[in-house]
N, C-alpha and C. Protein backbone atom coordinates (compact mmCIF):
# COMPACT_ATOMS: atom_id res chain seq x y z
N UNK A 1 58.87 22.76 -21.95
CA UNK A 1 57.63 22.61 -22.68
C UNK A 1 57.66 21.40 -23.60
N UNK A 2 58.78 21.20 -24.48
CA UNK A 2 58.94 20.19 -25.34
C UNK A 2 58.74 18.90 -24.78
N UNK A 3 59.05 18.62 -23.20
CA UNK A 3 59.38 17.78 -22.36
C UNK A 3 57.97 16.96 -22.05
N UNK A 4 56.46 18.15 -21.54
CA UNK A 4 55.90 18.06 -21.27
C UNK A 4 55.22 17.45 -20.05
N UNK A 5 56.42 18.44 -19.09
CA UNK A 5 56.90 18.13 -17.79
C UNK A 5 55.66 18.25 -17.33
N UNK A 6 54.50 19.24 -17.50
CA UNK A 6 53.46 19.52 -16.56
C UNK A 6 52.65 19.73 -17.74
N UNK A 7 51.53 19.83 -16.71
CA UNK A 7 49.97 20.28 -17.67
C UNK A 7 49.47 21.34 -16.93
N UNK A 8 48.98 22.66 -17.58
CA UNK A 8 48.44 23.56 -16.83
C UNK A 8 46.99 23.49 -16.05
N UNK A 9 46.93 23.51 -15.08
CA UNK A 9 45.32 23.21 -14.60
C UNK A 9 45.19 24.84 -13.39
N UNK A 10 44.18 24.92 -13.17
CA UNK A 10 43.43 25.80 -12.56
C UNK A 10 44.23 25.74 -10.97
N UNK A 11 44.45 26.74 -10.48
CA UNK A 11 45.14 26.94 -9.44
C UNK A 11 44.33 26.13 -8.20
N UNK A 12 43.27 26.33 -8.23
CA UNK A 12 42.17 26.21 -7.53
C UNK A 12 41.97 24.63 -7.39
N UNK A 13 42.38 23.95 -8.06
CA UNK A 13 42.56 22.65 -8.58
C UNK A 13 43.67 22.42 -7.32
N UNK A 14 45.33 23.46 -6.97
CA UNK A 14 45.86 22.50 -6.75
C UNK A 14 45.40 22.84 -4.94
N UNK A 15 44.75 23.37 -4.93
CA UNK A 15 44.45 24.08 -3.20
C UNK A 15 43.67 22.96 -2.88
N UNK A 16 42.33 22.68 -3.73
CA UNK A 16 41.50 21.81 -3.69
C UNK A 16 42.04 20.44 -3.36
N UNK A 17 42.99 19.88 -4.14
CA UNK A 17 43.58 18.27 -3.97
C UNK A 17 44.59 18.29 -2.22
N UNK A 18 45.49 19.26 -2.35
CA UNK A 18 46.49 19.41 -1.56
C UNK A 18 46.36 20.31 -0.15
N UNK A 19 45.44 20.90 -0.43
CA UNK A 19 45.28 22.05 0.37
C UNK A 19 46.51 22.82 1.17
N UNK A 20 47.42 23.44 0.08
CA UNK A 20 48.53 24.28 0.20
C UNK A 20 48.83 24.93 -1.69
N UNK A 21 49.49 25.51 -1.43
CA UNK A 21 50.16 26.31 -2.57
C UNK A 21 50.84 25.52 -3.13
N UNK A 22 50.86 25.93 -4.63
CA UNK A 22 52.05 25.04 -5.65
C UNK A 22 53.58 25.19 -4.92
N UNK A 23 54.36 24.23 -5.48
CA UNK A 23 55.53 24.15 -5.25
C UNK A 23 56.27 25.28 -5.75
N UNK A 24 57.34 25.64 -5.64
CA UNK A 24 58.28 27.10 -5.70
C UNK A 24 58.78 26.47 -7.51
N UNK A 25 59.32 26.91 -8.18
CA UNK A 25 60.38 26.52 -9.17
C UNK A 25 61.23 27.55 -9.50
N UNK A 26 62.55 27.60 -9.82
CA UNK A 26 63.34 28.41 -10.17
C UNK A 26 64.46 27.64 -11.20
N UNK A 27 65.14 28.31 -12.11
CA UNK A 27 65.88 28.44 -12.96
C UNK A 27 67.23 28.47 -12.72
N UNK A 28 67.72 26.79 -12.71
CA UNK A 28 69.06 26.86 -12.15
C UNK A 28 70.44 26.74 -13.81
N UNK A 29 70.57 27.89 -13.96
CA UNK A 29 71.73 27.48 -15.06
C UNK A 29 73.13 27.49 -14.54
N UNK A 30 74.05 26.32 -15.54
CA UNK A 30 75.39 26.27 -15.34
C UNK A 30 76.27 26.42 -16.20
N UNK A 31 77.45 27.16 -16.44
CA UNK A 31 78.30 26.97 -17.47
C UNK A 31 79.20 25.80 -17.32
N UNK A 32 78.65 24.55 -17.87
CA UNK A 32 79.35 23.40 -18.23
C UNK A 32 80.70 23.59 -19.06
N UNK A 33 81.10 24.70 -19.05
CA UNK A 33 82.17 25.34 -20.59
C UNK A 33 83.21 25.41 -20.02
N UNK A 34 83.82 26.69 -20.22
CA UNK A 34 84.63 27.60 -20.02
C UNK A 34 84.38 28.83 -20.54
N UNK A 35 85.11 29.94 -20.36
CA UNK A 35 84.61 31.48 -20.64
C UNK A 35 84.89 31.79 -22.02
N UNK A 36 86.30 30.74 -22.60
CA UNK A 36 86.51 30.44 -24.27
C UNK A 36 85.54 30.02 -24.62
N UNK A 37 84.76 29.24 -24.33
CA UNK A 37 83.67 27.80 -25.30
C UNK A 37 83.06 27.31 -24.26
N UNK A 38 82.19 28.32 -23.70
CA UNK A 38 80.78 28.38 -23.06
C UNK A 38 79.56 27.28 -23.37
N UNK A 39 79.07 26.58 -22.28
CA UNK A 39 78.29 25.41 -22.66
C UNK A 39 77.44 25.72 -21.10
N UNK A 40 76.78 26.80 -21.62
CA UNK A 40 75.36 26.99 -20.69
C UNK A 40 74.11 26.08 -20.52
N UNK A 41 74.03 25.18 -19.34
CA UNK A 41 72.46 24.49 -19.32
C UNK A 41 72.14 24.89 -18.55
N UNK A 42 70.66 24.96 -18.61
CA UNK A 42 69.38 25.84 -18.55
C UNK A 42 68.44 25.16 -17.48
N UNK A 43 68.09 24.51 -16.56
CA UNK A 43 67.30 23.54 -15.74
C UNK A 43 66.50 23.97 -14.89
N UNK A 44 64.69 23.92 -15.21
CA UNK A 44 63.85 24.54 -14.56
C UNK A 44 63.60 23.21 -12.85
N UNK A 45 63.77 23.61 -12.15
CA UNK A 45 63.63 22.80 -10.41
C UNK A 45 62.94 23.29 -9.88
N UNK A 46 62.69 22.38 -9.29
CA UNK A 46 61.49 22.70 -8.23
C UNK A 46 62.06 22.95 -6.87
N UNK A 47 61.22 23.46 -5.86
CA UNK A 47 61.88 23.85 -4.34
C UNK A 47 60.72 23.38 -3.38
N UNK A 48 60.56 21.65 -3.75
CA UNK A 48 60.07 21.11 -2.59
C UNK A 48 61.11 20.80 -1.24
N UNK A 49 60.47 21.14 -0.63
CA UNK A 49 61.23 21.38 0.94
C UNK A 49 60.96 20.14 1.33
N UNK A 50 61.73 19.59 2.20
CA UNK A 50 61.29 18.22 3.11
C UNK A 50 60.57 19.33 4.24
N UNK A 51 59.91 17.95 4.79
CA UNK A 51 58.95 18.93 6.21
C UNK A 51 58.23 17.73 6.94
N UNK A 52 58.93 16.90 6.47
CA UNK A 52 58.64 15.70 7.40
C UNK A 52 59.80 14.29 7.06
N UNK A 53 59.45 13.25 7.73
CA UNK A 53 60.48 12.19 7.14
C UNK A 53 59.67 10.82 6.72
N UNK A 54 59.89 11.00 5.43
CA UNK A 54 59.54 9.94 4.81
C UNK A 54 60.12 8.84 4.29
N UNK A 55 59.97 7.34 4.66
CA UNK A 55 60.52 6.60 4.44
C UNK A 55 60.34 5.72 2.80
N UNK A 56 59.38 6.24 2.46
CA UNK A 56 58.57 5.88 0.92
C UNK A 56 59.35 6.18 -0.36
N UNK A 57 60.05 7.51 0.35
CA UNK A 57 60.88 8.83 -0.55
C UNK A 57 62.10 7.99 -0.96
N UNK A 58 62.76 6.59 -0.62
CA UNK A 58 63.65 6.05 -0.57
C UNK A 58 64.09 5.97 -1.99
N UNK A 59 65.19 6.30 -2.40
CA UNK A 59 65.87 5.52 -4.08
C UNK A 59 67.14 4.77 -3.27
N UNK A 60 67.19 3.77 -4.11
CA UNK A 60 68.17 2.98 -4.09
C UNK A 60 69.69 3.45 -4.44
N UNK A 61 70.76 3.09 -4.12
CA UNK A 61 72.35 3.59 -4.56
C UNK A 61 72.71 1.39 -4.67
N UNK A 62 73.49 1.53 -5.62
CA UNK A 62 73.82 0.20 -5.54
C UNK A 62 75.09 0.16 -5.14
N UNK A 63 75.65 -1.09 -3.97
CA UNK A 63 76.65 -0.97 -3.47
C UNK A 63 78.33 -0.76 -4.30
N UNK A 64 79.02 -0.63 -3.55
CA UNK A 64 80.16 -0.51 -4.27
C UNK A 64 81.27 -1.42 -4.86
N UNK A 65 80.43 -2.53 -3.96
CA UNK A 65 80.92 -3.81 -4.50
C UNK A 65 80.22 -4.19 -5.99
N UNK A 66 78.84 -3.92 -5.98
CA UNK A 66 78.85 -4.35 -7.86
C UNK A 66 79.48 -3.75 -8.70
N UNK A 67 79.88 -2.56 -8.26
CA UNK A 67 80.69 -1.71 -9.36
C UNK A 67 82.05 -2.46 -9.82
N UNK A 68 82.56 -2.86 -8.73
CA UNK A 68 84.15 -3.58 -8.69
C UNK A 68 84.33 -4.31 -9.35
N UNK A 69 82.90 -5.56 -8.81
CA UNK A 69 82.88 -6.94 -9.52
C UNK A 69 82.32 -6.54 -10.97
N UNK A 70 82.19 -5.78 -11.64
CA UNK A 70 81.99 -5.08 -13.01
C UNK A 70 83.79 -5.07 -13.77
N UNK A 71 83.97 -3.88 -12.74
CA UNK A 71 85.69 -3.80 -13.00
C UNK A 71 86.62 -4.58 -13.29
N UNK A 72 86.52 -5.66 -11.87
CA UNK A 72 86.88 -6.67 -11.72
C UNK A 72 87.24 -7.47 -12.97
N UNK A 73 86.13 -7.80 -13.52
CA UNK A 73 85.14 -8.89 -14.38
C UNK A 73 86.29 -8.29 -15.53
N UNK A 74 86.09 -7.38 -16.00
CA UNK A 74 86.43 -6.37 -16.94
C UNK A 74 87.71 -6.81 -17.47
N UNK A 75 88.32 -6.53 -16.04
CA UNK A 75 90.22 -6.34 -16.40
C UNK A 75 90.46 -7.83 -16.43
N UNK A 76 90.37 -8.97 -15.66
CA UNK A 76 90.21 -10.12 -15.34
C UNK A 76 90.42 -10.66 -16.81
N UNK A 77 89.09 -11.09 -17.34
CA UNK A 77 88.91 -11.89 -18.56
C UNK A 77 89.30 -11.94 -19.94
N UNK A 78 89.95 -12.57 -20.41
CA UNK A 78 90.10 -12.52 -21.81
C UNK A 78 89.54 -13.36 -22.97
N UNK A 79 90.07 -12.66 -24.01
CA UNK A 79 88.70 -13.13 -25.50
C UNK A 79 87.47 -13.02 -25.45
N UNK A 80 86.99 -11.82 -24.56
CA UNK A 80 85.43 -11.43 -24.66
C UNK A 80 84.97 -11.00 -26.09
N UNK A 81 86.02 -10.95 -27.20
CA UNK A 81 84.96 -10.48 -28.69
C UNK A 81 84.40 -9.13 -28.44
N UNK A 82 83.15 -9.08 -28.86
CA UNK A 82 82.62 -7.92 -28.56
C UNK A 82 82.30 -7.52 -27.69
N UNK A 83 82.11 -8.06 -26.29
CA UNK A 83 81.61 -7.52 -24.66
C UNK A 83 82.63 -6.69 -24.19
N UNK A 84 82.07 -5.87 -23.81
CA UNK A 84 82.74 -4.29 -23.22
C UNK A 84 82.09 -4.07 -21.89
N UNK A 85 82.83 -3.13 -21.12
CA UNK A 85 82.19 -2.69 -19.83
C UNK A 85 82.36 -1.28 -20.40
N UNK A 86 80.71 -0.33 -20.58
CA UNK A 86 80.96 1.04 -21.15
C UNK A 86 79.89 1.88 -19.67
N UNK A 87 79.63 3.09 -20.14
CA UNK A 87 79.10 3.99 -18.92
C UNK A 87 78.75 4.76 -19.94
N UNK A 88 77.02 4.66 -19.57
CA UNK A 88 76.01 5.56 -20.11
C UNK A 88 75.58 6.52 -18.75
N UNK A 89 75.27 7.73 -19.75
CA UNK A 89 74.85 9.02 -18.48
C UNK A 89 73.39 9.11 -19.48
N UNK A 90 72.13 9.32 -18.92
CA UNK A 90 71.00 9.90 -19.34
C UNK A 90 71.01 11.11 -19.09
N UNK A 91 71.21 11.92 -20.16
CA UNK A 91 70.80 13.49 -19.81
C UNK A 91 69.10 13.46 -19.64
N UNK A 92 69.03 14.50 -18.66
CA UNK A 92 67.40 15.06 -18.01
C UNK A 92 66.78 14.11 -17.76
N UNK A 93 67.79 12.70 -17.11
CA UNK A 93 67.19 11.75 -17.19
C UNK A 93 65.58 12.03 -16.27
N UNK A 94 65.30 12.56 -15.47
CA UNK A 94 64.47 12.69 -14.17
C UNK A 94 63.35 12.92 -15.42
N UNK A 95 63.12 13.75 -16.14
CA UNK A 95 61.83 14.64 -17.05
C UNK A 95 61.36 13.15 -18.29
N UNK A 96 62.22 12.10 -18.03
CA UNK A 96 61.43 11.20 -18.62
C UNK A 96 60.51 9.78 -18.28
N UNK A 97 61.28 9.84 -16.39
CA UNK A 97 60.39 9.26 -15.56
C UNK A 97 58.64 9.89 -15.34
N UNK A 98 57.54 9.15 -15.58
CA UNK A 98 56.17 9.68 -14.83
C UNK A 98 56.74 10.10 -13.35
N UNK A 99 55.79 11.04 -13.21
CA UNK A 99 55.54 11.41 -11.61
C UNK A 99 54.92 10.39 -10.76
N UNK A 100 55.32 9.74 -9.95
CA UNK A 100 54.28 9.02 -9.01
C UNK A 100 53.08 9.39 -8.00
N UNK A 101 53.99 10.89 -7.91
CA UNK A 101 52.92 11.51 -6.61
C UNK A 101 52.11 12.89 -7.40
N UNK A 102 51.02 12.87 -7.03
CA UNK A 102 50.45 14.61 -7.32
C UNK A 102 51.13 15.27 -6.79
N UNK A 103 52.10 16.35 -7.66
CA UNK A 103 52.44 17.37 -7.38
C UNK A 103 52.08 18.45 -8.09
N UNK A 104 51.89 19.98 -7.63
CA UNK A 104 51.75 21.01 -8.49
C UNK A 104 52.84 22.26 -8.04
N UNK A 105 53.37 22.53 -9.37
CA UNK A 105 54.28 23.91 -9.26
C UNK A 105 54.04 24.83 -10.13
N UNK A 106 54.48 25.94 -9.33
CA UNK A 106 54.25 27.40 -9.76
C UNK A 106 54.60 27.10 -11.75
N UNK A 107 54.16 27.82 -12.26
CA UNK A 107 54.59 28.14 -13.57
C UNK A 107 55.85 29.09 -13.62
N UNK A 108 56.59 28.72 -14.64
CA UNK A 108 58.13 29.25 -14.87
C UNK A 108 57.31 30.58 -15.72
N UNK A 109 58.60 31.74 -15.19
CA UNK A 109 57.65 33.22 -15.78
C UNK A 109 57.83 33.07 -17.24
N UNK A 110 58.29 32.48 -17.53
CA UNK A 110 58.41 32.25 -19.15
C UNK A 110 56.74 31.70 -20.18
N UNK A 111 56.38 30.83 -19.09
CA UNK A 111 55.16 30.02 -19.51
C UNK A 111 53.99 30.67 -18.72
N UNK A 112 54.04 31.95 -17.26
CA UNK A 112 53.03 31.95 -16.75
C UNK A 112 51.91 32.17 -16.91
N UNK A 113 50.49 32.05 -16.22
CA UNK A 113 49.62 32.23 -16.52
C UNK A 113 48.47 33.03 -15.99
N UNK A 114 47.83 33.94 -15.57
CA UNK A 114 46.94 33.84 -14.44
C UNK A 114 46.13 33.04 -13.96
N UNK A 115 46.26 32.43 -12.75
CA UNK A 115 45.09 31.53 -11.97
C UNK A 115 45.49 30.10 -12.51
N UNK A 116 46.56 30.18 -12.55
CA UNK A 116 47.14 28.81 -13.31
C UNK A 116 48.61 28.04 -12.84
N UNK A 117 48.22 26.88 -12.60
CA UNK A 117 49.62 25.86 -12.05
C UNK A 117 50.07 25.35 -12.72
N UNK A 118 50.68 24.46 -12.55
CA UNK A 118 51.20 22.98 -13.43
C UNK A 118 50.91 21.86 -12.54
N UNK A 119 50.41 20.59 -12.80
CA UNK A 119 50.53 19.41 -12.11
C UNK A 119 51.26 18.56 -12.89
N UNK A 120 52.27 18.25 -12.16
CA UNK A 120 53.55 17.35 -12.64
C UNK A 120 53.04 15.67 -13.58
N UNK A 121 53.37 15.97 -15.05
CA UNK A 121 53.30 14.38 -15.20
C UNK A 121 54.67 13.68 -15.64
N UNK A 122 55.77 14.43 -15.19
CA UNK A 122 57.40 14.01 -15.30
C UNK A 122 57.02 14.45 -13.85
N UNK A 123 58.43 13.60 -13.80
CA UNK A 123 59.55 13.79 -12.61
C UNK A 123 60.26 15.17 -12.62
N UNK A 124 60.23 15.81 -11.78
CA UNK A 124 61.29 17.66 -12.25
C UNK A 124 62.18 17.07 -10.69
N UNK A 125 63.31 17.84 -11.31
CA UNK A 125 64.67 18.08 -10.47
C UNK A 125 64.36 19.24 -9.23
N UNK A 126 64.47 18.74 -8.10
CA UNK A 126 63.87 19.11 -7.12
C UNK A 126 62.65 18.60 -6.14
N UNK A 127 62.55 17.25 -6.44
CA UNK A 127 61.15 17.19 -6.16
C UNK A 127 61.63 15.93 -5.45
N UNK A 128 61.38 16.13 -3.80
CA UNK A 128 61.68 14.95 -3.03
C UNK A 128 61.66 13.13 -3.65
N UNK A 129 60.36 12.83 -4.71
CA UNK A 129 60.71 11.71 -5.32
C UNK A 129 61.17 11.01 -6.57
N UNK A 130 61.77 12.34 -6.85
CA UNK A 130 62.30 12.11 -8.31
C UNK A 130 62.96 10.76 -8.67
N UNK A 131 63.90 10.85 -7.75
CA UNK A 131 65.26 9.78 -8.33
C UNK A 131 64.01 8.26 -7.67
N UNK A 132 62.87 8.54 -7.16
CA UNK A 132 62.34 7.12 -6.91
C UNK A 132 61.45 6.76 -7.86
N UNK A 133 61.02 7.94 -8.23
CA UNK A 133 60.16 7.83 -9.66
C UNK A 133 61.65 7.16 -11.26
N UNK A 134 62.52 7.82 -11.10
CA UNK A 134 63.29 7.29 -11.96
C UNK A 134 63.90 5.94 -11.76
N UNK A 135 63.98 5.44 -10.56
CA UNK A 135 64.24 4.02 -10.51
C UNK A 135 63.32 3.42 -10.49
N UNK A 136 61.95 3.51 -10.62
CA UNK A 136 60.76 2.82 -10.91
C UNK A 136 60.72 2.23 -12.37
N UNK A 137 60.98 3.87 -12.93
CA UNK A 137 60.80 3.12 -14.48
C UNK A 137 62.26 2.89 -15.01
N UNK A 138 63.40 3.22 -14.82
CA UNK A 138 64.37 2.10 -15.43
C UNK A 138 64.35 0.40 -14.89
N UNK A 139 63.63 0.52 -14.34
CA UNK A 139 63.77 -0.84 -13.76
C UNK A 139 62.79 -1.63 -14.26
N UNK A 140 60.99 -0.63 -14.73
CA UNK A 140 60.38 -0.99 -15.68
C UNK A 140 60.84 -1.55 -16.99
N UNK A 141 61.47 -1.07 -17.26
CA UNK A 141 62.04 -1.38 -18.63
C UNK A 141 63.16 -2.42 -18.79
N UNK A 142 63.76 -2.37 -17.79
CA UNK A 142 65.12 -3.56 -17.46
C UNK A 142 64.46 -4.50 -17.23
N UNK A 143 63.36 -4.76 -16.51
CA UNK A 143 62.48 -6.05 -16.09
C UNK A 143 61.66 -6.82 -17.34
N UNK A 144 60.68 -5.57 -17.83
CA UNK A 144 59.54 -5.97 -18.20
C UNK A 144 59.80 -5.48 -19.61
N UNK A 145 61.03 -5.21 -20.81
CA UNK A 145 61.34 -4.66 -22.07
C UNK A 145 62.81 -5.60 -22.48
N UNK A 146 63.73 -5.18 -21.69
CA UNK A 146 64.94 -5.90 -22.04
C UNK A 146 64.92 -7.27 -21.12
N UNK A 147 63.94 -8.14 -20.51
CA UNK A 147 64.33 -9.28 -19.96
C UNK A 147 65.33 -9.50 -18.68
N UNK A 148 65.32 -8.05 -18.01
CA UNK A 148 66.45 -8.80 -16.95
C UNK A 148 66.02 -8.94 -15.74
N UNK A 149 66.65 -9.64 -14.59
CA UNK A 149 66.34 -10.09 -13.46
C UNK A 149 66.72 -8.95 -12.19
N UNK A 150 65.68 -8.49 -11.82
CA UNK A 150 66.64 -7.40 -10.42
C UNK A 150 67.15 -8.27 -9.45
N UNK A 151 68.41 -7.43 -8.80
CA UNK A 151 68.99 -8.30 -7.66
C UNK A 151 68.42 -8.17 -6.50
N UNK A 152 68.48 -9.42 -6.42
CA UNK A 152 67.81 -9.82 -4.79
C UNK A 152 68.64 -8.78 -3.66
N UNK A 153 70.09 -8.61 -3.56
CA UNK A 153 70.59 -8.03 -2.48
C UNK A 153 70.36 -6.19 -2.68
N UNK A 154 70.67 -5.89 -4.35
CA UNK A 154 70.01 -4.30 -4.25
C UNK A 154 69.59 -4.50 -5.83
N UNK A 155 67.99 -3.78 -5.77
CA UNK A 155 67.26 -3.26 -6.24
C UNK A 155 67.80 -2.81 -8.10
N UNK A 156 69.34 -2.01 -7.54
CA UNK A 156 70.30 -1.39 -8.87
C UNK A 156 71.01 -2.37 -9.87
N UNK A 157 70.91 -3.44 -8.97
CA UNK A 157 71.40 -4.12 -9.92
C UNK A 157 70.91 -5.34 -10.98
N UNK A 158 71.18 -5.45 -12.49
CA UNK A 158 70.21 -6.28 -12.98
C UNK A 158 71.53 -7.28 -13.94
N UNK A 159 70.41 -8.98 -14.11
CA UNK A 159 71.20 -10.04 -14.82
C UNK A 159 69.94 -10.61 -15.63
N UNK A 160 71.02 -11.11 -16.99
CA UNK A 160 70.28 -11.51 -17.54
C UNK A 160 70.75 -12.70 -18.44
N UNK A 161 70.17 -13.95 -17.63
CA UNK A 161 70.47 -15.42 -17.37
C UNK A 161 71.27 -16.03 -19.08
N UNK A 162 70.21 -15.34 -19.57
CA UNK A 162 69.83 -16.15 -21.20
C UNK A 162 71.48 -15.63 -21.89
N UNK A 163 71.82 -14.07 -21.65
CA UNK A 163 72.52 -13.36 -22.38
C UNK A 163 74.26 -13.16 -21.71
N UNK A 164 74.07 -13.43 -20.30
CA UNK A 164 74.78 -13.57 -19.63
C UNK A 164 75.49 -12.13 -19.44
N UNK A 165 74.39 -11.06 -19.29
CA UNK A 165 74.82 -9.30 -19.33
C UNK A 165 74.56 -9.13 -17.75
N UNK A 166 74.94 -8.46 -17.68
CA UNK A 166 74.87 -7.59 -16.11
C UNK A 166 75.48 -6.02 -16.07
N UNK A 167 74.32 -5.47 -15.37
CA UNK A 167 74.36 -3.60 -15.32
C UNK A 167 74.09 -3.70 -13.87
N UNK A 168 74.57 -2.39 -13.96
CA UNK A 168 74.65 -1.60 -12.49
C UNK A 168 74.12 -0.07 -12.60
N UNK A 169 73.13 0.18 -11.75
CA UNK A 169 72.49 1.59 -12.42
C UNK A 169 72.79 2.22 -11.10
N UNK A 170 72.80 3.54 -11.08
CA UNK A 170 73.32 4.65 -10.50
C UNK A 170 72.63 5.61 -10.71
N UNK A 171 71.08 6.26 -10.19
CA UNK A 171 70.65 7.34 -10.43
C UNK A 171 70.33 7.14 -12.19
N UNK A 172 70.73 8.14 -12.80
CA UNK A 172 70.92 7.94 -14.38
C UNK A 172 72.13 7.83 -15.14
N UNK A 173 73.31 7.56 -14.40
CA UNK A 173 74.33 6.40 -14.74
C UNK A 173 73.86 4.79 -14.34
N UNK A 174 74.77 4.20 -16.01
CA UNK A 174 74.65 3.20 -16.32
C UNK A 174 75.77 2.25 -16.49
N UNK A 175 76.09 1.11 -15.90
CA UNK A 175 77.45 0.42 -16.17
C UNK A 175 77.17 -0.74 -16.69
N UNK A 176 76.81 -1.03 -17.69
CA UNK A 176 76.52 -2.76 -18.44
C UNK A 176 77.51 -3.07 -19.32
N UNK A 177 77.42 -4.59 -18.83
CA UNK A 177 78.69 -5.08 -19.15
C UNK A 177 78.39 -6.11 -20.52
N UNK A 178 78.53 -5.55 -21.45
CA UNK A 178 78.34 -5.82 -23.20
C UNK A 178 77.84 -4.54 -24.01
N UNK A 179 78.76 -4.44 -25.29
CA UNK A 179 78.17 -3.42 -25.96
C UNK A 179 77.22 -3.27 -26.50
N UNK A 180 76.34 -4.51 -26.75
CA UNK A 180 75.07 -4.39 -27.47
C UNK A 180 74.21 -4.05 -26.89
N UNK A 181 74.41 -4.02 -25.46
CA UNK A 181 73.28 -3.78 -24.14
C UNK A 181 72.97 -2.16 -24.60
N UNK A 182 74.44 -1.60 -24.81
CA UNK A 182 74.22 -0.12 -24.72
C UNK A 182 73.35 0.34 -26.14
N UNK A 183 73.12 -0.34 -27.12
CA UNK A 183 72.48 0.19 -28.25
C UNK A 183 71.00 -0.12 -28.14
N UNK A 184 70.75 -1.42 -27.03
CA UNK A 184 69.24 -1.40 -27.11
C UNK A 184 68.77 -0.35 -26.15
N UNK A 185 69.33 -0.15 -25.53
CA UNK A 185 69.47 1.15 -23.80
C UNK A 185 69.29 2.18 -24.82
N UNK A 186 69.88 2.89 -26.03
CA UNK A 186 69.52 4.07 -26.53
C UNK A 186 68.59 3.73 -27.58
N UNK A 187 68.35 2.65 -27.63
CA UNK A 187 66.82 2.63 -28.83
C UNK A 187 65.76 2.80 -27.95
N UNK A 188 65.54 2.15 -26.35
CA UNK A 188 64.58 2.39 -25.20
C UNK A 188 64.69 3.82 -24.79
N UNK A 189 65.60 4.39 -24.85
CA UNK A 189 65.76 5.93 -24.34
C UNK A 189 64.83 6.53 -25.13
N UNK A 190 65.31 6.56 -26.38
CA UNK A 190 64.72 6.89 -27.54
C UNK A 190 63.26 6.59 -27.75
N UNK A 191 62.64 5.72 -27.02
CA UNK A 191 61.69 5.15 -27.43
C UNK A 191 60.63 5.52 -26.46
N UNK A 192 60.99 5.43 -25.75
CA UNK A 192 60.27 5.57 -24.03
C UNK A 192 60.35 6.45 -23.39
N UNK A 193 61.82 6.76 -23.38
CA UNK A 193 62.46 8.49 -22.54
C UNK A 193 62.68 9.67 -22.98
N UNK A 194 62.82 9.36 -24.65
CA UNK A 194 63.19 10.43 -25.26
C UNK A 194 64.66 11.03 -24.63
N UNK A 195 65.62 10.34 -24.42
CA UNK A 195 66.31 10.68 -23.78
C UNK A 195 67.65 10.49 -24.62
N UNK A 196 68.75 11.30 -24.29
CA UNK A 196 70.04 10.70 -24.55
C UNK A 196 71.08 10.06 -24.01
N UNK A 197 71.67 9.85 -24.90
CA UNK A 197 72.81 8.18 -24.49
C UNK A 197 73.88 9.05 -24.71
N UNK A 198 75.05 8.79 -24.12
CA UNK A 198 76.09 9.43 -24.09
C UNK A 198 77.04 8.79 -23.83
């Protein structure tokens, strides 16, 4: 709810646009812990089914060679001062991407309603275009906020001429290579995603 993953609209609404039933959602929790010092998360998903093949549905993975030449770079050089090679994880990163596509899902019994859906204006976990909706907008923001250049050979990877930084994104892992990169990355999280840096 805090998230403001969906908006409730009239069921009838989603028959009308789609002509099928809302999407399924269920309640996937994990103990991230141990049975000493329990660290339960809580994650409402969706249960869109594939049922056809779509080539649109595509997210990017960046090869394994930028990762290296990161590494590489890393161990290699000396007297970098302050430039670091660090690794940011976005928690829930998906719930702070927009949705690209109309979707509607069932209401969680927690929130339900009668005669009532949700139509997605996040991205939810489960939902065939999530991770493409989330590389839409980190890449929004890497392009068109922090100044950087996407790579011509994949999509994940970004440079930035002036500053001489370079990241490698991964879903909602992050590998940029300078530490200051990572403090403007959690002021944009913060700003845009509401998200955390880790």
């Amino acid at each position: 709810k805090k998230h403001e993953v969906y908006e409730k609209v009239p069921l009838s609404v989603c028959y009308e646009r789609t002509g099928r039933k809302p999407v399924g959602v269920r309640w996937v929790i994990v103990n991230k812990g141990d049975d000493i010092d329990p660290n339960v998360r809580a994650r409402l998903v969706a249960k869109e089914i594939k049922t056809d093949s779509r080539l649109d549905m595509f997210a990017a993975t960046p090869p394994l060679e930028a990762k290296k030449f990161l590494f590489s770079r890393a161990a290699t050089r000396r007297g970098l001062g302050s430039q670091k090679l660090v690794f940011i994880d976005i928690k829930r990163a998906y719930m702070y991407a927009p949705e690209i596509r109309e979707i509607y899902v069932e209401l969680p019994q927690q929130d339900a309603e009668q005669g009532m859906c949700g139509r997605l204006r996040k991205s939810m976990y489960g939902t065939r275009g999530a991770a493409q909706s989330l590389e839409g907008h980190y890449s929004d923001i890497f392009i068109n906020v922090l100044g950087f250049a996407q790579g011509k050979a994949s999509p994940c990877c970004f440079y930035h001429a002036a500053r001489g930084l370079r990241c490698v994104a991964h879903g909602d892992d992050f590998v940029p290579w300078i530490a200051p990169l990572r403090e403007q990355l959690t002021t944009k999280a913060r700003e845009g995603w509401d998200g955390r840096v880790q």
